[in-house]
Protein backbone atom coordinates (compact mmCIF):
# COMPACT_ATOMS: atom_id res chain seq x y z
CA UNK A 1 -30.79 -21.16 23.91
CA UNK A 2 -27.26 -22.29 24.86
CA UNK A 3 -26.79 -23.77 28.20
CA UNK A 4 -24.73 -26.69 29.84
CA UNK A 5 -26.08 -30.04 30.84
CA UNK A 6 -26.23 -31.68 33.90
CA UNK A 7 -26.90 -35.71 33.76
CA UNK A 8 -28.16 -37.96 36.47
CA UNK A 9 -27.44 -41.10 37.87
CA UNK A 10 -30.33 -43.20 39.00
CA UNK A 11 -29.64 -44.62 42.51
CA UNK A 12 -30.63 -48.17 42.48
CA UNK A 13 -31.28 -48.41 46.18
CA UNK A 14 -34.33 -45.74 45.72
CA UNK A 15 -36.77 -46.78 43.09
CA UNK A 16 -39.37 -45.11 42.33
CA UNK A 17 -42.99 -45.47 44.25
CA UNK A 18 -46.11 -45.09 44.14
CA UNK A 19 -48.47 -45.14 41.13
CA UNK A 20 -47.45 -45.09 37.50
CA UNK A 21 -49.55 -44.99 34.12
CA UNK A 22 -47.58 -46.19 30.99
CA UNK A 23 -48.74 -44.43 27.49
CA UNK A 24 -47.11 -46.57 24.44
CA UNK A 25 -46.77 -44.80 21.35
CA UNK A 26 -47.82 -46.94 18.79
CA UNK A 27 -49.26 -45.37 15.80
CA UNK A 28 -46.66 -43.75 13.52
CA UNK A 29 -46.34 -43.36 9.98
CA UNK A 30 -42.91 -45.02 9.37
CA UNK A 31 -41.55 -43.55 6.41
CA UNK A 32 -38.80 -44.36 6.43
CA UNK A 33 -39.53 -47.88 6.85
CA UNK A 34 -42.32 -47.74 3.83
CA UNK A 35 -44.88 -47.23 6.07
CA UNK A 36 -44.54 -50.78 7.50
CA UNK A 37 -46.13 -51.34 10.77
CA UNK A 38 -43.16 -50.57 13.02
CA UNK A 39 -44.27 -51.88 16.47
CA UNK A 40 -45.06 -54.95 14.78
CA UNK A 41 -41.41 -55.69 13.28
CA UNK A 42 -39.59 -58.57 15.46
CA UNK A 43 -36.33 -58.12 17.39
CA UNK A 44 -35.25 -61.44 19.05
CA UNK A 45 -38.62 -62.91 18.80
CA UNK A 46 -40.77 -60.54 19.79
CA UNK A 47 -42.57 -57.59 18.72
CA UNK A 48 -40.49 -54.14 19.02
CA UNK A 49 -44.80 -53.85 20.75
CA UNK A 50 -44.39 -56.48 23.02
CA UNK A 51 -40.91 -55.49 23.95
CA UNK A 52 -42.68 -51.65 25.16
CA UNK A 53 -45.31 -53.12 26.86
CA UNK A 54 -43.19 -55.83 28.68
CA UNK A 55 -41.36 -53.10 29.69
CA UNK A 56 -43.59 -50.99 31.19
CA UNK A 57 -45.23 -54.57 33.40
CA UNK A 58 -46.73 -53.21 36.79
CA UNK A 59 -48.45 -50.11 35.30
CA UNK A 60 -51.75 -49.23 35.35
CA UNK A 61 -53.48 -48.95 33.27
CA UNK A 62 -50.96 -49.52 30.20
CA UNK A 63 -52.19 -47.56 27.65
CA UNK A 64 -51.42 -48.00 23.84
CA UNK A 65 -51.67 -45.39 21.28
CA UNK A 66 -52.44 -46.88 17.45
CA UNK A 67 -54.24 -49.50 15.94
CA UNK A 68 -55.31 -52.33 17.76
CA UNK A 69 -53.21 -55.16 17.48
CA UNK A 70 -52.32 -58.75 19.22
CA UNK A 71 -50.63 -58.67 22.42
CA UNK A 72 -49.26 -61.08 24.78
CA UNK A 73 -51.22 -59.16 27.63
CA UNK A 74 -53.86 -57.00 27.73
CA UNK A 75 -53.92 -53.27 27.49
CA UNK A 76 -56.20 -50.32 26.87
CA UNK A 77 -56.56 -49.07 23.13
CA UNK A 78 -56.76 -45.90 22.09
CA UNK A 79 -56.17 -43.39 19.27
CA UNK A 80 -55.73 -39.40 18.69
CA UNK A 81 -59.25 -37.75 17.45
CA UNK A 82 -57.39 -37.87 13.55
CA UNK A 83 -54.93 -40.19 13.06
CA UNK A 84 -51.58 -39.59 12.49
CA UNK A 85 -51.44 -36.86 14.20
CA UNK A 86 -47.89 -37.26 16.04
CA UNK A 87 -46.24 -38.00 19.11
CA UNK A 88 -47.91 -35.06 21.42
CA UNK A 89 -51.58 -35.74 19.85
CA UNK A 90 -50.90 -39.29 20.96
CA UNK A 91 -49.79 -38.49 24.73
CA UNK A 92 -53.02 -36.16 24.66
CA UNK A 93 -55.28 -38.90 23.56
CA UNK A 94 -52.87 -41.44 26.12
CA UNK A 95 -53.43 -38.54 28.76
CA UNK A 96 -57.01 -38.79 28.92
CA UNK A 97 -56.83 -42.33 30.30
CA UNK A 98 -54.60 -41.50 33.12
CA UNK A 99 -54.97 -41.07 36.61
CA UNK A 100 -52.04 -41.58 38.11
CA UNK A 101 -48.99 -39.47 39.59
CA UNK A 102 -46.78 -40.32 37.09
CA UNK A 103 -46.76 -41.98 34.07
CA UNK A 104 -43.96 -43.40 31.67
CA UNK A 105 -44.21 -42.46 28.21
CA UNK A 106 -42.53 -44.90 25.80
CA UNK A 107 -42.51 -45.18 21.82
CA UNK A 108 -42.86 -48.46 20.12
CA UNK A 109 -39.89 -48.86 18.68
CA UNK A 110 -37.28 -49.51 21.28
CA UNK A 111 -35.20 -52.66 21.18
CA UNK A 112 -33.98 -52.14 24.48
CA UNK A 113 -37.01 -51.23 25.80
CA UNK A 114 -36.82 -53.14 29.07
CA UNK A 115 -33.70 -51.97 30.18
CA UNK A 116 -34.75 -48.08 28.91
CA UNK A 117 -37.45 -48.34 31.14
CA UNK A 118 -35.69 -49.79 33.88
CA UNK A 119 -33.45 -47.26 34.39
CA UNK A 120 -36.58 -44.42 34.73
CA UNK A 121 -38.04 -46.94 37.00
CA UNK A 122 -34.74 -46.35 39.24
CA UNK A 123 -34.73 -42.51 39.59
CA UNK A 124 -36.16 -41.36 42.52
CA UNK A 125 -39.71 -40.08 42.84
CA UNK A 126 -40.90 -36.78 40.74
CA UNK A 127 -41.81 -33.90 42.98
CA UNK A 128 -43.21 -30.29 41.83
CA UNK A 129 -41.68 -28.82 44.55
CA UNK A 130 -39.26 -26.15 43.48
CA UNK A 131 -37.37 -22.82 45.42
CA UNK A 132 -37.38 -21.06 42.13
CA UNK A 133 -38.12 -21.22 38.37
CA UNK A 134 -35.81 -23.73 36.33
CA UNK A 135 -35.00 -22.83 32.51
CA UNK A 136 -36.61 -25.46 30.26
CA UNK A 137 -35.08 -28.56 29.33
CA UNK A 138 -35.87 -29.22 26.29
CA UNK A 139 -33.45 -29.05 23.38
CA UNK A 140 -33.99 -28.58 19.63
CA UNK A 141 -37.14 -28.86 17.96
CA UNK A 142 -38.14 -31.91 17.46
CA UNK A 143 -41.03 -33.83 16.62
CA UNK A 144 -39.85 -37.73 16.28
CA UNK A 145 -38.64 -37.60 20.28
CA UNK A 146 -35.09 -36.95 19.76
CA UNK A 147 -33.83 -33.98 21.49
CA UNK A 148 -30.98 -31.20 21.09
CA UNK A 149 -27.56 -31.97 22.16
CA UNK A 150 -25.50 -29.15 24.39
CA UNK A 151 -28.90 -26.90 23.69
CA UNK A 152 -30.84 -29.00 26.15
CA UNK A 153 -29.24 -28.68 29.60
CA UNK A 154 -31.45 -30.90 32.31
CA UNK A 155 -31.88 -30.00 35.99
CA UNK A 156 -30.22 -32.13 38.86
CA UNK A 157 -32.20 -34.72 41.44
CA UNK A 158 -35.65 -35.75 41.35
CA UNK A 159 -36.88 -32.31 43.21
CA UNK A 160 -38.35 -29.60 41.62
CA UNK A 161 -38.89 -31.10 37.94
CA UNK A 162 -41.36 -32.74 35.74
CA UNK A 163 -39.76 -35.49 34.24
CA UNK A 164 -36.94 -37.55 33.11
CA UNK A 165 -36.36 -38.91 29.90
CA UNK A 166 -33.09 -41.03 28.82
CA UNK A 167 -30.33 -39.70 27.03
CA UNK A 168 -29.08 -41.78 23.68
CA UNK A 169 -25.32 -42.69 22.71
CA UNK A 170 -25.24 -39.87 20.18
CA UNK A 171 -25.82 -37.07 23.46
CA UNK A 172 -29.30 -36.88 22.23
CA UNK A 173 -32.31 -36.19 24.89
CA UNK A 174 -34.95 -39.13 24.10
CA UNK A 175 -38.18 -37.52 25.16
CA UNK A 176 -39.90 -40.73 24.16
CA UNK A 177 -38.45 -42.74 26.74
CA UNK A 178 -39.04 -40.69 29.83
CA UNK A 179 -40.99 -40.34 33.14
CA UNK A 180 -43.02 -37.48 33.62
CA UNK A 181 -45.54 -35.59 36.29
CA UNK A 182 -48.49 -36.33 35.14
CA UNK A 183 -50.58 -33.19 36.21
CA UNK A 184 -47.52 -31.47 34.57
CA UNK A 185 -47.52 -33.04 31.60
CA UNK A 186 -51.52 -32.50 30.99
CA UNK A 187 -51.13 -28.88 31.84
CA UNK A 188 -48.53 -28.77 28.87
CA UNK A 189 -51.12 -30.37 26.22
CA UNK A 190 -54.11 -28.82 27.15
CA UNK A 191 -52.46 -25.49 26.21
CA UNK A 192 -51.89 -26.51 22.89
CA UNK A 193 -54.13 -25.93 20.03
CA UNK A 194 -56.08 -29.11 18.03
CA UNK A 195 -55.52 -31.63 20.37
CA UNK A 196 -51.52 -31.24 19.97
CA UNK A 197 -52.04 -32.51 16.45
CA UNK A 198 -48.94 -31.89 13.99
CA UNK A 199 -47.46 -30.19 17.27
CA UNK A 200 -43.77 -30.59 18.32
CA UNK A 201 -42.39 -32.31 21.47
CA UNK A 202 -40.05 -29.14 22.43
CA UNK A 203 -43.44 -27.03 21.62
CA UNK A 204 -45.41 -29.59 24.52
CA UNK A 205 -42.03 -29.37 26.82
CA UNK A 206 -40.88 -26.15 26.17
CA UNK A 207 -42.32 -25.24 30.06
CA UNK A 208 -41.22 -28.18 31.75
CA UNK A 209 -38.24 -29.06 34.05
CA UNK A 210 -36.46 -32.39 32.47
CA UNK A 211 -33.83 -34.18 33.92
CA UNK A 212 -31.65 -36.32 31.72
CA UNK A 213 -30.04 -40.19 32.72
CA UNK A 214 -27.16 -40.87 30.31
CA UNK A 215 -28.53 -44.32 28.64
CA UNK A 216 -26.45 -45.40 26.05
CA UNK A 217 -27.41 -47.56 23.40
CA UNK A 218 -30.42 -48.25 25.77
CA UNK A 219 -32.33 -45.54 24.32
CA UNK A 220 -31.48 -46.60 20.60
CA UNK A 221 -34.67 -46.68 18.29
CA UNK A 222 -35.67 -48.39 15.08
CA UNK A 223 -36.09 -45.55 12.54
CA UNK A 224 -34.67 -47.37 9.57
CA UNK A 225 -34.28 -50.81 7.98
CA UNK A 226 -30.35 -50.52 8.93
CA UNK A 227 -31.41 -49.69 12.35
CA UNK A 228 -33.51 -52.95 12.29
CA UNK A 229 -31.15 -54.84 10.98
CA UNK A 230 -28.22 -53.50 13.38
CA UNK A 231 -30.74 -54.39 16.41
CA UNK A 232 -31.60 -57.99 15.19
CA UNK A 233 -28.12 -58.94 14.93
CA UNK A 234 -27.32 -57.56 17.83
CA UNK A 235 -30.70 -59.56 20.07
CA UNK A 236 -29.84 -63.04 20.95
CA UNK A 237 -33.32 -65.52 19.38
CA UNK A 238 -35.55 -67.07 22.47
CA UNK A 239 -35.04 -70.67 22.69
CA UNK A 240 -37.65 -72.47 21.51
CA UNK A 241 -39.49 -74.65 24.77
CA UNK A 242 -42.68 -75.73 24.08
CA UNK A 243 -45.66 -73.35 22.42
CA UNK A 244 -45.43 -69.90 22.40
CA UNK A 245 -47.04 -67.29 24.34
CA UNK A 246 -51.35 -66.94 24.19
CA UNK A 247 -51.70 -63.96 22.53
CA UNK A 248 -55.23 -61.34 22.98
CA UNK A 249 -56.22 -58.37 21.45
C-alpha cells in the first residue's frame, strides 16, 4: 500500500485524561545483544527497565511483560502462555490485566523513555468516534516495533483512531512506543490465532487507525551493543548523594 503521511503535533495545553494502563515489554530474546538481558543493561545509572517504568509513573496498574526482576517500584508481573513468543503475544498476555480506556504500550529498551512517553501523554484523548472508515496505519511488516516509512500514512487529531505511537529520526513508525484504545487494541489480538504468538505487529494493527507524533531521537531503541554504547555516552551519570534507591521485586 502506498499512501502519504500525515504527522501530529501534541498540544501541550490538552493532556491526556482519564485512565491509563501501561504494558512494558520486557521479555525479548536479544540477539543481537547475545541474548543479554536487555532491560537490565544501564544507561546513566539506571536500568533501560527502570527508565520504562519511570516513564510510564501514574498508571495503573503498570504491567511488565518478562521475567521478574528488581525494580525501584512495584509492578504487576506477567508472561505470554510460551515464552518468547514476541511483541503481540506479550501485549495479549499485558492485555489481560487491563481495564482501563487506554493504555500505553512501551518496550524495554528505550533510553529516552521518559520523554517518549511524555509526548503520548500530551496528545489529546483517543476517541472511536469516526464519520467513515480510515485506511490502516500501519506500515511494513514488522515484528521488532519498527514500522514502514512513506508506506504507513497516519490519520490526523485524536478523533476517530485507535492509537498513537511515536515516530523515530530515521521516519520510522515506533509501534512500541504508542498509546492505544484499549477495547481496540484487544479486539485486534483476540482475532489472532495462538495467543498472537510468533505474530507480527502490522498483522495485530493491520485494522487499526494510528496516528503518528514525529519524535526524534526520542523514540531511539537499544538493539545493538553500538546502540548501547551511542546512548551511554550520550546520558549524563546521576550524581552520587547518599544511598541509592530501595529496590523490590
Amino acid at each position: 500500500m502506498t499512501g502519504t503521511r500525515t504527522t501530529e503535533t501534541p498540544d501541550a495545553a490538552t493532556p491526556a485524561s482519564g485512565p491509563t494502563a501501561a504494558i512494558i515489554l520486557a521479555g525479548g530474546r536479544a540477539s543481537r545483544l547475545d541474548g543479554t538481558a536487555k532491560p537490565l543493561l544501564e544507561v546513566g545509572g539506571r536500568t533501560l527497565l527502570d527508565r520504562a517504568i519511570a516513564a510510564v509513573d501514574g498508571c495503573d496498574p503498570i504491567v511488565v511483560v518478562g521475567p521478574p526482576a528488581p525494580t525501584r517500584v512495584r509492578v504487576v508481573w506477567t508472561r505470554e502462555t510460551r515464552e518468547f513468543g514476541g511483541p503481540v503475544a506479550g501485549i495479549a498476555a499485558g492485555l489481560a490485566l487491563v481495564d482501563t480506556a487506554d493504555v500505553l504500550v512501551l518496550a524495554a529498551d528505550l533510553p529516552n523513555a521518559e520523554g517518549a512517553v511524555a509526548l503520548l501523554r500530551r496528545h489529546p484523548p483517543l476517541s472511536a468516534d469516526t464519520k467513515d472508515d480510515a485506511p490502516s496505519t500501519t506500515g511494513k511488516d514488522s515484528t521488532t516495533g519498527k514500522g514502514g516509512d512513506d508506506d504507513a500514512p497516519s490519520t490526523n487529531g485524536a478523533h476517530g483512531i485507535d492509537g498513537v505511537c511515536l515516530i523515530d529520526a530515521s521516519g520510522r513508525m515506533q509501534w512500541l512506543v504508542g498509546r492505544y484504545r484499549t477495547d481496540a487494541l484487544r479486539s485486534a489480538a483476540a482475532a489472532l490465532p495462538d495467543g498472537g504468538r510468533d505474530a507480527s505487529l502490522r498483522s495485530l494493527l493491520a485494522r487499526l487507525r494510528i496516528g503518528a507524533i514525529p519524535a526524534g531521537d526520542l523514540a531511539t531503541d537499544v538493539d545493538t551493543w553500538d546502540d548501547l554504547e551511542r546512548a551511554r555516552a550520550a546520558a549524563p551519570m546521576p550524581p552520587r548523594n547518599g544511598a541509592p534507591d530501595e529496590e523490590t521485586t
